[in-house]
C-alpha atoms as a PDB file:
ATOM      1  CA  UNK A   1       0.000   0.000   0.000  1.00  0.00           C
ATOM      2  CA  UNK A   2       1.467   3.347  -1.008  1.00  0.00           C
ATOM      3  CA  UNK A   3       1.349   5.701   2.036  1.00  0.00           C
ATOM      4  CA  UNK A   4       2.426   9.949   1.932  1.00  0.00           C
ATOM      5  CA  UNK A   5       3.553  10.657   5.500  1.00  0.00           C
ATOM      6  CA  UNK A   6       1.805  13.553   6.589  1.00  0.00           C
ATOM      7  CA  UNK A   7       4.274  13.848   9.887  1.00  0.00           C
ATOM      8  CA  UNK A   8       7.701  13.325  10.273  1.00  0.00           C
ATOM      9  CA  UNK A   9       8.044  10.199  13.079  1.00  0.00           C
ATOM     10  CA  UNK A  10      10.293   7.572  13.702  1.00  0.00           C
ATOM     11  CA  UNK A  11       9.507   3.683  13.011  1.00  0.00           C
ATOM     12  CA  UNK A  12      10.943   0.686  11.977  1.00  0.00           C
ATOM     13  CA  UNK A  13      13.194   0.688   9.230  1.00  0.00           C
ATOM     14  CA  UNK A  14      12.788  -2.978   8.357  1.00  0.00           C
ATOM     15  CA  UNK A  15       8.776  -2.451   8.248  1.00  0.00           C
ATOM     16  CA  UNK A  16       8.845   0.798   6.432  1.00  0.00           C
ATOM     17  CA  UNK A  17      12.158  -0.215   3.878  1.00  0.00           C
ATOM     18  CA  UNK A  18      14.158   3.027   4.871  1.00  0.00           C
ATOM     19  CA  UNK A  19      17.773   3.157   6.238  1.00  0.00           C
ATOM     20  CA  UNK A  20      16.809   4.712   9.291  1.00  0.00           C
ATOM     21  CA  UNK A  21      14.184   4.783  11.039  1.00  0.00           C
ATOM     22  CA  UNK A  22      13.467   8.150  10.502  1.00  0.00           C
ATOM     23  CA  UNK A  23      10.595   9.452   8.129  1.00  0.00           C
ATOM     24  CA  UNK A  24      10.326  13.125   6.774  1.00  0.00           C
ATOM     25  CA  UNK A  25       6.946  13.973   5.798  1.00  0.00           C
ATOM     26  CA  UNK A  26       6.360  14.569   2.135  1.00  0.00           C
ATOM     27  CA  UNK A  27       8.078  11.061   1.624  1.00  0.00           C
ATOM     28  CA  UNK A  28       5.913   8.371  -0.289  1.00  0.00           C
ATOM     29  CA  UNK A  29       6.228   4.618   1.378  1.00  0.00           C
ATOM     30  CA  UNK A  30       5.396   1.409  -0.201  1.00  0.00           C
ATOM     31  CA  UNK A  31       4.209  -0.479   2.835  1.00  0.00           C
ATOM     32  CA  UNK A  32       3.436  -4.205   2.583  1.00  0.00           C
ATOM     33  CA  UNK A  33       1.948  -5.071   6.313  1.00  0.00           C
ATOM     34  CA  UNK A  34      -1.627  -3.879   5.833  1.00  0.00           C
ATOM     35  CA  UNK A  35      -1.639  -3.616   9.736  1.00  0.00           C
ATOM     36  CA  UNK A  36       0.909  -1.225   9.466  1.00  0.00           C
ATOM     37  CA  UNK A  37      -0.298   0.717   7.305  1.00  0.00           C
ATOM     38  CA  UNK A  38      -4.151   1.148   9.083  1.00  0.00           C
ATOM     39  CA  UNK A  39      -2.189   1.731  12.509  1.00  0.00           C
ATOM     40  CA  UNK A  40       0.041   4.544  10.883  1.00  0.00           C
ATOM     41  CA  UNK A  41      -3.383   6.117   9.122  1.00  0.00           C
ATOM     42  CA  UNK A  42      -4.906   5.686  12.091  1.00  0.00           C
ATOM     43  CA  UNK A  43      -3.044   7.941  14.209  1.00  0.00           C
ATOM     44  CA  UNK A  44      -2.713  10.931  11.520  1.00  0.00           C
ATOM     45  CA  UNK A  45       0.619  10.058  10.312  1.00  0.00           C
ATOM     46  CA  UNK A  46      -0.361   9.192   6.862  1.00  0.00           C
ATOM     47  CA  UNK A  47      -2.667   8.790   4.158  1.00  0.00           C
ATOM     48  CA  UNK A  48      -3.495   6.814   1.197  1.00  0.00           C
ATOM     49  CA  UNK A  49      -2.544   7.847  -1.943  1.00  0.00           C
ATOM     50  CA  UNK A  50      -4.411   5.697  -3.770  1.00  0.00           C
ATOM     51  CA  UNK A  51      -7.673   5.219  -1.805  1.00  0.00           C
ATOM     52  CA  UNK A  52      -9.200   1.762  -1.592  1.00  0.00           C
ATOM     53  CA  UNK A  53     -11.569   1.129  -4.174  1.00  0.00           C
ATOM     54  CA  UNK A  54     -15.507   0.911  -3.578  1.00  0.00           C
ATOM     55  CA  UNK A  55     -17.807  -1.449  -4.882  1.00  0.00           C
ATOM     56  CA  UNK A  56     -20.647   0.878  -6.563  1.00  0.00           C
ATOM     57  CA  UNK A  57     -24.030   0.007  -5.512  1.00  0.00           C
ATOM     58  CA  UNK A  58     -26.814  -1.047  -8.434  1.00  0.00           C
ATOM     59  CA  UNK A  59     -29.681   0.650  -8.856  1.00  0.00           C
ATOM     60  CA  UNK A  60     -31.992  -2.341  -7.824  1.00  0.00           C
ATOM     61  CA  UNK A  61     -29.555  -2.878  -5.112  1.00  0.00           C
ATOM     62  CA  UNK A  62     -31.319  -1.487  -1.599  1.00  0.00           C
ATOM     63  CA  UNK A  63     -29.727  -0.436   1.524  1.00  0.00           C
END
């Protein structure tokens, strides 16, 4: 999941694929542990850049 850090914070380099554990926002991550990734959206820290994609209701389909 492709991820643009909002905040600058510090995490785990493994995880994220980064030298250091540091992460400047503006930076673009390619995160492969979904968990991750909802935890780190979660608190603020990032968002989506491309945003899941919806199934689109029918018109005979009802609530």
């Amino acid at each position: 999941m492709e991820l643009k850090v909002l905040w600058g914070f510090e995490g785990d380099p493994v995880k994220l694929k980064t030298e250091s554990g540091r992460i400047q926002a503006g930076t673009v991550l390619d995160v492969e542990d979904e968990e991750l990734a909802h935890a780190l959206i979660g608190k603020g820290l990032v968002e989506a850049v491309k945003p899941a994609s919806n199934k689109q209701a029918k018109a005979t389909e009802t609530k």
